[in-house]
N, C-alpha and C. Protein backbone atom coordinates (compact mmCIF):
# COMPACT_ATOMS: atom_id res chain seq x y z
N UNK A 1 237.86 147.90 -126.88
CA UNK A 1 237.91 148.91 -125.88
C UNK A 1 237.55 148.39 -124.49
N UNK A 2 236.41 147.54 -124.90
CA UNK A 2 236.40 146.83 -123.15
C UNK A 2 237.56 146.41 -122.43
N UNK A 3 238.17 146.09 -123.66
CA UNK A 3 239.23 144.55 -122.59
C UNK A 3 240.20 145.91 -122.05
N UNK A 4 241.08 147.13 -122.62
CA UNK A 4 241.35 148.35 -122.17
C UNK A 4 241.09 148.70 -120.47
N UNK A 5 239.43 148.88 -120.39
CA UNK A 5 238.86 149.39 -119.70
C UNK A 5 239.08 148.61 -118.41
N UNK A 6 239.06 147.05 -118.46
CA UNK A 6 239.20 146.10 -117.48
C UNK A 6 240.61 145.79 -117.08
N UNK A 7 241.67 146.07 -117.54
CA UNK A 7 243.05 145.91 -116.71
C UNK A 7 243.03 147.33 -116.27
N UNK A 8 242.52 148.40 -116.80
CA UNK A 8 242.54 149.94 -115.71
C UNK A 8 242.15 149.31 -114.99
N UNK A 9 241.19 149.25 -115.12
CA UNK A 9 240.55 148.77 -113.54
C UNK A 9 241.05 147.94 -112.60
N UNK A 10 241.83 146.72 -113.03
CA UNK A 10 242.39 146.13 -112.27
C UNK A 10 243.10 146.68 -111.70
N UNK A 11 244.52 147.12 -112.25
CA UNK A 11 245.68 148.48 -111.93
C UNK A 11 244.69 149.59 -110.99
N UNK A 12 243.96 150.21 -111.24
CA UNK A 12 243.45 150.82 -110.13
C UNK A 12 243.50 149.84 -108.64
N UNK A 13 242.78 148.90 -108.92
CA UNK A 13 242.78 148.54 -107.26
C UNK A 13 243.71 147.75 -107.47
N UNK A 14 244.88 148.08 -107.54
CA UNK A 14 245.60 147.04 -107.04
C UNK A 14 246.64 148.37 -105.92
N UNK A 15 246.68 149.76 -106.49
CA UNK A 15 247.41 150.52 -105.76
C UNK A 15 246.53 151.11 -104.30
N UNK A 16 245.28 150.99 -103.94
CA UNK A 16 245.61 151.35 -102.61
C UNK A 16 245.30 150.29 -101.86
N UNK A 17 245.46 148.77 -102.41
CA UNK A 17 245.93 147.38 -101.49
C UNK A 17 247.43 147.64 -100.88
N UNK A 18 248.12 148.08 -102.31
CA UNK A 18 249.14 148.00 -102.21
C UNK A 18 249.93 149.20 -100.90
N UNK A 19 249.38 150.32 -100.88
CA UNK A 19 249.46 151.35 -100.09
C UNK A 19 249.04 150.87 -98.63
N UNK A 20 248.02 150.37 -98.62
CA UNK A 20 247.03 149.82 -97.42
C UNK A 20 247.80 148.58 -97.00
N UNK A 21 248.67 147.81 -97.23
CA UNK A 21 249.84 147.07 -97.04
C UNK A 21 250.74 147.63 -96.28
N UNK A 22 251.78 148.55 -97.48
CA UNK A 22 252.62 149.13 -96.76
C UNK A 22 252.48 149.85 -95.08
N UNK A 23 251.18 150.46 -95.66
CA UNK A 23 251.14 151.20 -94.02
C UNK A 23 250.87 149.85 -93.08
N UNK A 24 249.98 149.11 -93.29
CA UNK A 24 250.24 148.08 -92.10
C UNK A 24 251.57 147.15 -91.94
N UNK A 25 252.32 147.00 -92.89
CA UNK A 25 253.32 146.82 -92.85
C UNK A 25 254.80 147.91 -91.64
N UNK A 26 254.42 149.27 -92.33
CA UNK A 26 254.89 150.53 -91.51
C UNK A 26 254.92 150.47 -90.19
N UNK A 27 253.54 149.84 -89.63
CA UNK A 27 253.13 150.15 -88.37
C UNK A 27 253.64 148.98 -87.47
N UNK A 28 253.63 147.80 -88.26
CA UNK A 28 254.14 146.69 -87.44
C UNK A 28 255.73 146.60 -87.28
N UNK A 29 256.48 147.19 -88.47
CA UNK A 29 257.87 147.40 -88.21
C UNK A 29 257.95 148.82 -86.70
N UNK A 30 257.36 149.65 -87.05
CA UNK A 30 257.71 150.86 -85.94
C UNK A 30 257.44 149.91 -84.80
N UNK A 31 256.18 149.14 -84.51
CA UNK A 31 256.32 148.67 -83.52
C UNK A 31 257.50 147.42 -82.65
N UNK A 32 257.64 146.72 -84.03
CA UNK A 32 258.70 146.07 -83.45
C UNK A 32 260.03 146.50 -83.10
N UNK A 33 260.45 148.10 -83.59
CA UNK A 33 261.82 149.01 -83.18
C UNK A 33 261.65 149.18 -81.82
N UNK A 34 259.89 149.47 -81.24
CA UNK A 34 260.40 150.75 -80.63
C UNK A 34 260.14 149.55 -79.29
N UNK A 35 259.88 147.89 -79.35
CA UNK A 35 259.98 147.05 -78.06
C UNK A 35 261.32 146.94 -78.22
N UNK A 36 261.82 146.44 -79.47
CA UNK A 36 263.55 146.31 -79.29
C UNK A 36 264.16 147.20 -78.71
N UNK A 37 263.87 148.20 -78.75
CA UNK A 37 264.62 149.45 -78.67
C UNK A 37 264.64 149.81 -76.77
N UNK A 38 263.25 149.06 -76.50
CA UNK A 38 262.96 149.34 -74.71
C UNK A 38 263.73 148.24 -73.89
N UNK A 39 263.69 147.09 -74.84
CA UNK A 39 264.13 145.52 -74.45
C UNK A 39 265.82 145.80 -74.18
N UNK A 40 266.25 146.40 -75.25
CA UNK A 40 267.89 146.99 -74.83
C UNK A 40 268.34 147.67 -74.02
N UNK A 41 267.01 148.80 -73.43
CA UNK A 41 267.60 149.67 -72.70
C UNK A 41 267.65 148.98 -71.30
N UNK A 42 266.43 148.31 -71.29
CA UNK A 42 266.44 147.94 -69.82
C UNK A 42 267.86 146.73 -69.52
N UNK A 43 268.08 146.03 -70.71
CA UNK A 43 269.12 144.87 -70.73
C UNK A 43 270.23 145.97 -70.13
N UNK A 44 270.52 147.12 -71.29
CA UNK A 44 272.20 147.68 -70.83
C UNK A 44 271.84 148.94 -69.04
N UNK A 45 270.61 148.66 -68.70
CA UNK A 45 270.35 149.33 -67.87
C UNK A 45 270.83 148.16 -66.44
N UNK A 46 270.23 147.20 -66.47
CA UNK A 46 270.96 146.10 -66.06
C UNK A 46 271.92 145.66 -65.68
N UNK A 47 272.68 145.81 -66.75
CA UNK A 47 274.19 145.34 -66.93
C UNK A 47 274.86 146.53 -66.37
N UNK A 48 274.44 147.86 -66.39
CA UNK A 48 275.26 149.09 -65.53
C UNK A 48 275.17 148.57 -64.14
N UNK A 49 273.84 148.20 -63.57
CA UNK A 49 273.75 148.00 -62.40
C UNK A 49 274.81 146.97 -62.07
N UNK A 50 274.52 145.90 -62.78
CA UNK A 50 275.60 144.43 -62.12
C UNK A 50 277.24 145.15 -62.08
N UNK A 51 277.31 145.63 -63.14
CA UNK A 51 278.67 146.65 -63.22
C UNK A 51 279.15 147.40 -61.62
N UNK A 52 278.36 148.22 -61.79
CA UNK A 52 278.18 149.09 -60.16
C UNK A 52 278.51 148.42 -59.10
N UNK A 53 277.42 147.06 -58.72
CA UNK A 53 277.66 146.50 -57.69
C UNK A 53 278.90 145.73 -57.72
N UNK A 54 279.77 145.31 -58.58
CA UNK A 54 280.77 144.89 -58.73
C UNK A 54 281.85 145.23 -58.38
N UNK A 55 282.24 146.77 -59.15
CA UNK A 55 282.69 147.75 -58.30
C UNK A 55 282.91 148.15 -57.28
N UNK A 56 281.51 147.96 -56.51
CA UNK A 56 281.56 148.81 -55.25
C UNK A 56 282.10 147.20 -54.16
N UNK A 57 281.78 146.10 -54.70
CA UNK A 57 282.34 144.99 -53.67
C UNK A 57 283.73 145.00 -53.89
N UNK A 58 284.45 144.82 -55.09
CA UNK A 58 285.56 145.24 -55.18
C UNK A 58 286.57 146.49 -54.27
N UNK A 59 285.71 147.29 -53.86
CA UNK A 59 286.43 148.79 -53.38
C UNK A 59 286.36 148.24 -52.07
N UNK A 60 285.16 147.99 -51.67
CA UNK A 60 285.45 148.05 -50.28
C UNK A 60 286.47 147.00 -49.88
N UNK A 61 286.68 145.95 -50.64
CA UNK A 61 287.51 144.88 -50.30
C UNK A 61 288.89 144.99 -50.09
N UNK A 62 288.92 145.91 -51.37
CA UNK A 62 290.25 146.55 -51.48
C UNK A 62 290.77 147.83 -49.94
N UNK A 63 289.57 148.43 -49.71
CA UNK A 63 289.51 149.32 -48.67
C UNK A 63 290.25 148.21 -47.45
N UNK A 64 289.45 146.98 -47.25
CA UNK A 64 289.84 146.72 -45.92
C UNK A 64 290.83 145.30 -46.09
N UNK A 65 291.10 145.55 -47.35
CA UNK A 65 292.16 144.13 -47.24
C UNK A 65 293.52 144.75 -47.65
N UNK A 66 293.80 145.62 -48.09
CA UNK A 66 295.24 146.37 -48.63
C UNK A 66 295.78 147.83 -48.48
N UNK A 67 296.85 148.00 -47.94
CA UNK A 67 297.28 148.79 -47.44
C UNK A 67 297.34 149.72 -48.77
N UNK A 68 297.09 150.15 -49.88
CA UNK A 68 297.13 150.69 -50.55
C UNK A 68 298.13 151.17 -51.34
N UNK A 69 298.43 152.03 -52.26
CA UNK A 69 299.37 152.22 -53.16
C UNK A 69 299.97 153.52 -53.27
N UNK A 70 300.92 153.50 -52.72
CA UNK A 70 302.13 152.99 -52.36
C UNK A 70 301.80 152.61 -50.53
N UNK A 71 302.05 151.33 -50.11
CA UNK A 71 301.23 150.93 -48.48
C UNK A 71 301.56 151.92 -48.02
N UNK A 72 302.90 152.90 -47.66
CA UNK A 72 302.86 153.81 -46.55
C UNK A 72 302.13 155.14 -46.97
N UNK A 73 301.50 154.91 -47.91
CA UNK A 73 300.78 156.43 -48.87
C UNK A 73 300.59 157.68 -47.92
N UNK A 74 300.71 158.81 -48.07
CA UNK A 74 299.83 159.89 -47.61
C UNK A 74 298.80 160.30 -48.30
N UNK A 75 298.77 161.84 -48.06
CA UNK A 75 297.71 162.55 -48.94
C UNK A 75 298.36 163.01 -49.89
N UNK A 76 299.96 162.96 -50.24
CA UNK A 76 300.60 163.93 -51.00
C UNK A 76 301.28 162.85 -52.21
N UNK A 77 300.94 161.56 -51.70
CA UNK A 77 301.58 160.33 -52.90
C UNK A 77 300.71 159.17 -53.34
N UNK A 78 299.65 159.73 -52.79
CA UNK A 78 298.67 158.46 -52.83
C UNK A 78 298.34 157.89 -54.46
N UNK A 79 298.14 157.14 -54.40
CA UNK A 79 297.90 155.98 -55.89
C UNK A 79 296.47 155.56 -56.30
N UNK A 80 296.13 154.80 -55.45
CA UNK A 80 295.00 153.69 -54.51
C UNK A 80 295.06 153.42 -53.19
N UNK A 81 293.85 153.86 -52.38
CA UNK A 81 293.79 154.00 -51.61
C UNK A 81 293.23 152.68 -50.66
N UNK A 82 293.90 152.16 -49.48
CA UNK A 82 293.91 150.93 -48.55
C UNK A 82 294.04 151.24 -47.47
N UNK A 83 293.14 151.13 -46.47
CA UNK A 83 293.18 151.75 -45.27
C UNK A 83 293.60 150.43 -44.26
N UNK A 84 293.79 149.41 -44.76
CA UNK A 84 294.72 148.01 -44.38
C UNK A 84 296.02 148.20 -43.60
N UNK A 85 296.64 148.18 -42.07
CA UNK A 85 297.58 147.53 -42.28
C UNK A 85 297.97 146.02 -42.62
N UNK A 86 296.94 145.28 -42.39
CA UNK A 86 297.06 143.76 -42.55
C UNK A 86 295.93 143.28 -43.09
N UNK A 87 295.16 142.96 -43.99
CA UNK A 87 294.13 142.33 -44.23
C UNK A 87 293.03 142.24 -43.26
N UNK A 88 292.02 142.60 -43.22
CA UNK A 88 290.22 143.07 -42.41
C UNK A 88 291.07 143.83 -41.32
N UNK A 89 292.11 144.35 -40.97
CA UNK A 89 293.08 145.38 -39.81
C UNK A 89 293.04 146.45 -40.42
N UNK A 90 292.12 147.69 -39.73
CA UNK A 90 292.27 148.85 -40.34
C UNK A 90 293.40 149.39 -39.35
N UNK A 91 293.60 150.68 -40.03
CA UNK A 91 294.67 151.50 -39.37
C UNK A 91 294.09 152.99 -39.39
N UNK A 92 294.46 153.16 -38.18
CA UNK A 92 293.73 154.24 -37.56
C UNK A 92 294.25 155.60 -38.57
N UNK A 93 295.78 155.77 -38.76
CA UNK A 93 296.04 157.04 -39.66
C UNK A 93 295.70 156.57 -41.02
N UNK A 94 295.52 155.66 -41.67
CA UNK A 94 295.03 155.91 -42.65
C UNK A 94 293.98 156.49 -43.06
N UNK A 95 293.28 155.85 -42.35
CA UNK A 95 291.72 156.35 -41.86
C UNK A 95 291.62 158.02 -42.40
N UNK A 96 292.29 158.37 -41.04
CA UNK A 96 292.35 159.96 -41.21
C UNK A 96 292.60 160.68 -42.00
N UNK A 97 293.85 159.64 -42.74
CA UNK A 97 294.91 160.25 -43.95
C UNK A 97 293.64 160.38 -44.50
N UNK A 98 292.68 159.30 -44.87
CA UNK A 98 291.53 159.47 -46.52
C UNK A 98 290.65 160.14 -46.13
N UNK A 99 290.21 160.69 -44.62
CA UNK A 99 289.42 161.28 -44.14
C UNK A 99 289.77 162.97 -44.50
N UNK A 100 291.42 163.60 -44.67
CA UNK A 100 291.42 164.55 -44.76
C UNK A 100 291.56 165.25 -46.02
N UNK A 101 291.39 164.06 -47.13
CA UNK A 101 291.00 164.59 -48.30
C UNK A 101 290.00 165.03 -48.63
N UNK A 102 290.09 165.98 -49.75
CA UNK A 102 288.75 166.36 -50.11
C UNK A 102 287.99 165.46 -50.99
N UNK A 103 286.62 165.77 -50.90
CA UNK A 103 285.52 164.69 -51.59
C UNK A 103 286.03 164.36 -52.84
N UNK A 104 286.33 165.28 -53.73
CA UNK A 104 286.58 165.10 -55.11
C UNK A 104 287.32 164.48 -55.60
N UNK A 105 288.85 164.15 -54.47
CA UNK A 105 289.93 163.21 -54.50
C UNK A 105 289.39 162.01 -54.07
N UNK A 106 289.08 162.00 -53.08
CA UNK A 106 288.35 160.37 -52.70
C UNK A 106 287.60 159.75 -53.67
N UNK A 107 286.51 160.69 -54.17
CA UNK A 107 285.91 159.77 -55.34
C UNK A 107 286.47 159.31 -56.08
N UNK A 108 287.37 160.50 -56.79
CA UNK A 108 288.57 160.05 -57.48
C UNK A 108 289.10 158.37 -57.39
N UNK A 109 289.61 158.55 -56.24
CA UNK A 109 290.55 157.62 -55.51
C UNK A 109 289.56 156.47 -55.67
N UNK A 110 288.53 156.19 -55.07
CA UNK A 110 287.16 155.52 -55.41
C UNK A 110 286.71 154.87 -56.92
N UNK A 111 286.99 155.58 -57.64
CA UNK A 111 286.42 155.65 -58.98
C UNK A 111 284.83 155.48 -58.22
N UNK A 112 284.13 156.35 -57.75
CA UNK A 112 282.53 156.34 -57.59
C UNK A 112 282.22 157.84 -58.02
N UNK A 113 280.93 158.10 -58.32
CA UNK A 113 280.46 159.76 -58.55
C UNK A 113 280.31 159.71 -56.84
N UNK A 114 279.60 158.38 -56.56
CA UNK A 114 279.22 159.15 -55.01
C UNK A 114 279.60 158.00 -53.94
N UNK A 115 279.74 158.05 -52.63
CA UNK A 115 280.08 157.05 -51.56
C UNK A 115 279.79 157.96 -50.46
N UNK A 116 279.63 157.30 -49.48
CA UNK A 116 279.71 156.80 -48.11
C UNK A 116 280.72 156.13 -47.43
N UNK A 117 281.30 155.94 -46.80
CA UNK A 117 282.04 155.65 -45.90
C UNK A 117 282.24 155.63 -44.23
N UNK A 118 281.47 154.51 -43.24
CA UNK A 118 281.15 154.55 -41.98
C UNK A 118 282.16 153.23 -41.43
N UNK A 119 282.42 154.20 -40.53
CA UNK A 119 282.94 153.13 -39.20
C UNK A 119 282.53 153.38 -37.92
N UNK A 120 281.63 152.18 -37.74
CA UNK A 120 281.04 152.04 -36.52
C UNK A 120 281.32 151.25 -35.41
N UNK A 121 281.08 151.49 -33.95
CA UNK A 121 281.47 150.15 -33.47
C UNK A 121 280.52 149.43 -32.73
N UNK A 122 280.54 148.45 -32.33
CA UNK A 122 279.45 147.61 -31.87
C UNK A 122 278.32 148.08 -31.25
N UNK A 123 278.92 149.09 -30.42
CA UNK A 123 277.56 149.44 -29.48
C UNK A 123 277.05 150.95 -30.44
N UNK A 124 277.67 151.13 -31.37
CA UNK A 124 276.55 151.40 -32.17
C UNK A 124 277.22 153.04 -32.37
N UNK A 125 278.37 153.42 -31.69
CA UNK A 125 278.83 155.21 -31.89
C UNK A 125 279.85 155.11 -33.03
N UNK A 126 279.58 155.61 -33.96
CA UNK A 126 280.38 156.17 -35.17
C UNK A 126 281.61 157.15 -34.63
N UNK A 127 282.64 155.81 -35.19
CA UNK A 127 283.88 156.27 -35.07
C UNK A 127 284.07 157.45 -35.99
N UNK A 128 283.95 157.02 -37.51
CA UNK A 128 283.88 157.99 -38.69
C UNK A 128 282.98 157.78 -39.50
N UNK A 129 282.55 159.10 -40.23
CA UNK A 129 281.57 159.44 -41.21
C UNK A 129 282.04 160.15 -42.54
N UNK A 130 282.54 159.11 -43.46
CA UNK A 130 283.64 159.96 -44.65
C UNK A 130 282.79 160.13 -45.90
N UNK A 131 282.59 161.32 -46.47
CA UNK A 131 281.98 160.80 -47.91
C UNK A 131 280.10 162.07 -47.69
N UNK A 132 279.49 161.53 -49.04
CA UNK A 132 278.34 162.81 -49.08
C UNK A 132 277.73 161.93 -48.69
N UNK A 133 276.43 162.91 -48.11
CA UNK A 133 275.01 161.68 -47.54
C UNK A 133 274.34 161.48 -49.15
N UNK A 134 273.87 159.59 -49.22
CA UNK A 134 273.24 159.60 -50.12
C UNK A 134 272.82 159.98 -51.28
N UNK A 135 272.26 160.12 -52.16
CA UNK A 135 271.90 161.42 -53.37
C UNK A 135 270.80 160.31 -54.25
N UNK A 136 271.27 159.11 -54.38
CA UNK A 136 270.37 158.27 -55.55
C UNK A 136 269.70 157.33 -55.06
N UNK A 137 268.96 156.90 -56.13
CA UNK A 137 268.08 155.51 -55.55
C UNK A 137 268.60 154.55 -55.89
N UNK A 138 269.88 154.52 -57.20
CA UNK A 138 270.96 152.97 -57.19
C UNK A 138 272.18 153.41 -56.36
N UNK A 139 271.98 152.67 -54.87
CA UNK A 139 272.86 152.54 -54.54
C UNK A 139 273.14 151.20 -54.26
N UNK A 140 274.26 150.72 -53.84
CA UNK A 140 275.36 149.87 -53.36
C UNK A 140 275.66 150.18 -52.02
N UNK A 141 275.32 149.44 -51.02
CA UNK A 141 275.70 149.07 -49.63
C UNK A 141 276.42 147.54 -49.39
N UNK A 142 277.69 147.98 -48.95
CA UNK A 142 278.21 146.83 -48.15
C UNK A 142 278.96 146.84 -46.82
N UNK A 143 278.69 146.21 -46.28
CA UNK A 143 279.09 146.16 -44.78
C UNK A 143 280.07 145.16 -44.23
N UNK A 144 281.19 145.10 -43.64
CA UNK A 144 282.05 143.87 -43.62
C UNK A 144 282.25 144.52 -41.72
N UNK A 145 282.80 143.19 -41.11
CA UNK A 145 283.55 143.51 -40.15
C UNK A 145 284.59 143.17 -39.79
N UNK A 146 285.65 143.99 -39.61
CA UNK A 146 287.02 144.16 -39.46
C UNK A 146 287.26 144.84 -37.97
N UNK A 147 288.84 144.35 -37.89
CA UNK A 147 289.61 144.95 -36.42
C UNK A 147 290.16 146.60 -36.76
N UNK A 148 290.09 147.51 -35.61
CA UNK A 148 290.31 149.06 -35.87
C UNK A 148 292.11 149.11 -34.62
N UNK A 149 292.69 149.19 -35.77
CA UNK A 149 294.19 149.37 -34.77
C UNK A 149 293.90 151.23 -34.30
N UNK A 150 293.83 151.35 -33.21
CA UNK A 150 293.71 152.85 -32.68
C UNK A 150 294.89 153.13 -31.57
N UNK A 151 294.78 154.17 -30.62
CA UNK A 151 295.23 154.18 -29.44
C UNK A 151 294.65 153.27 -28.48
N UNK A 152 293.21 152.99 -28.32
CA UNK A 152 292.81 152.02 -27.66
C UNK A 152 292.98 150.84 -28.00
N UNK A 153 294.11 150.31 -28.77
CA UNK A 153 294.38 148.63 -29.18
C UNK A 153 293.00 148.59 -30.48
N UNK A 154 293.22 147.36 -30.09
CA UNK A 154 292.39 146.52 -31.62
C UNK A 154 290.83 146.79 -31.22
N UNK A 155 290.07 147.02 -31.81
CA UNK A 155 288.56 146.69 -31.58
C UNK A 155 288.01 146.37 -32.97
N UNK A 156 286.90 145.55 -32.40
CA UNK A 156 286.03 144.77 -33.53
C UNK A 156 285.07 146.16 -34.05
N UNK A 157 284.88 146.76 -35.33
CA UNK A 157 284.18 147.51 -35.88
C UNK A 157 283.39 147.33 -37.20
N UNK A 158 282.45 148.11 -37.46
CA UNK A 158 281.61 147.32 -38.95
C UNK A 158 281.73 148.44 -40.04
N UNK A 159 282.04 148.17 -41.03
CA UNK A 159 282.82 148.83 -42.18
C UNK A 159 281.59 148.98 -43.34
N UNK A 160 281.07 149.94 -43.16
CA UNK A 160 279.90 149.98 -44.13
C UNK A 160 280.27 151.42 -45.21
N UNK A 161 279.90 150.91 -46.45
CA UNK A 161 280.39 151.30 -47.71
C UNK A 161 279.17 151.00 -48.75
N UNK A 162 278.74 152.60 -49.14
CA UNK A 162 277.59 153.04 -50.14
C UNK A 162 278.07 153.47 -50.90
N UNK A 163 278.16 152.99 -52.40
CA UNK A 163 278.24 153.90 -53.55
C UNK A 163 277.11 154.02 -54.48
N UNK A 164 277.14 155.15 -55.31
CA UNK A 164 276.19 155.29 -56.38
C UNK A 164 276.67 156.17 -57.81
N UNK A 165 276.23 156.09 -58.70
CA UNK A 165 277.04 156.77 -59.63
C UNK A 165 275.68 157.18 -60.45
C-alpha cells in the first residue's frame, strides 16, 4: 500500500508544475503576439507613409511636366490632369480649367483624400490658391519652380503642392 500511496503523490505534484508552466508559458507567448503585432503596425504604418510621399512627388511632377490627358483637356474630357504646356511651363488656362473644378473631382483627378495647390510668385503674392486648407498631421509638401505662361508673358513662379490622405 505504501508504494500506491507514493506515485499519488508524485502524480499529484506533478499537475500544478505542469499548470504553473503552461501559464508562464501563456504569458510569454501573449507577450511575444502582442510586440509582433505593434512591430507590424508601425512597419506597414511606414510603408503607407513612403507610399504617400511617393505619390505626392509623382503628382506634382506630373502637374508641372505634362500637359495632361488628353493635352488640350477641359473640364468636360479630362483624364489626368497637367497643367504643362511644355515641361516646368505652366499654362495659365489650365490652371483655371483645374481651378474651376470642384474639390471632389480634383482629388479625384489627384488620386489624394486631400491637397493643396499654390502658385506663388517671387515677391511673395499668390497667384492661386486651389484645394482645402490642411486637415492632417501626414502631410506631403513639395515645392518646385517653374515658368507661368499668362497675359503678362512668362514669369518665374514656385509651385507648392500638399497632400495628405
Amino acid at each position: 500500500m505504501d508504494r500506491s500511496i507514493l506515485s499519488l503523490d508524485k502524480g499529484q505534484a506533478f499537475a500544478p508544475d505542469f499548470i504553473a508552466s503552461m501559464a508562464v508559458m501563456g504569458v510569454m507567448l501573449t507577450a511575444f503576439f502582442i510586440s509582433w503585432n505593434a512591430m507590424i503596425d508601425s512597419q506597414l504604418a511606414a510603408a503607407e507613409d513612403e507610399e504617400m510621399y511617393t505619390e505626392s512627388q509623382k503628382t506634382i511632377n506630373h502637374l508641372i511636366n505634362s500637359p495632361g490627358v488628353p493635352s488640350d483637356w477641359d473640364q468636360d474630357n479630362v483624364e489626368a490632369v497637367g497643367l504643362a504646356e511644355r515641361p516646368r511651363v505652366l499654362n495659365r488656362t489650365k490652371v483655371e480649367e483645374f481651378e474651376e473644378l470642384d474639390y471632389s473631382r480634383q482629388r479625384s483627378l489627384l488620386n489624394a483624400q486631400g491637397f493643396k495647390l499654390k502658385l506663388v510668385e517671387q515677391d511673395g503674392n499668390k497667384l492661386y490658391n486651389i484645394g482645402d486648407e490642411i486637415q492632417s498631421g501626414d502631410v506631403n509638401t513639395f515645392s518646385r519652380d517653374v515658368m507661368f505662361n499668362d497675359s503678362k508673358g512668362f514669369r518665374r513662379v514656385e509651385v507648392k503642392y500638399s497632400s495628405w490622405h
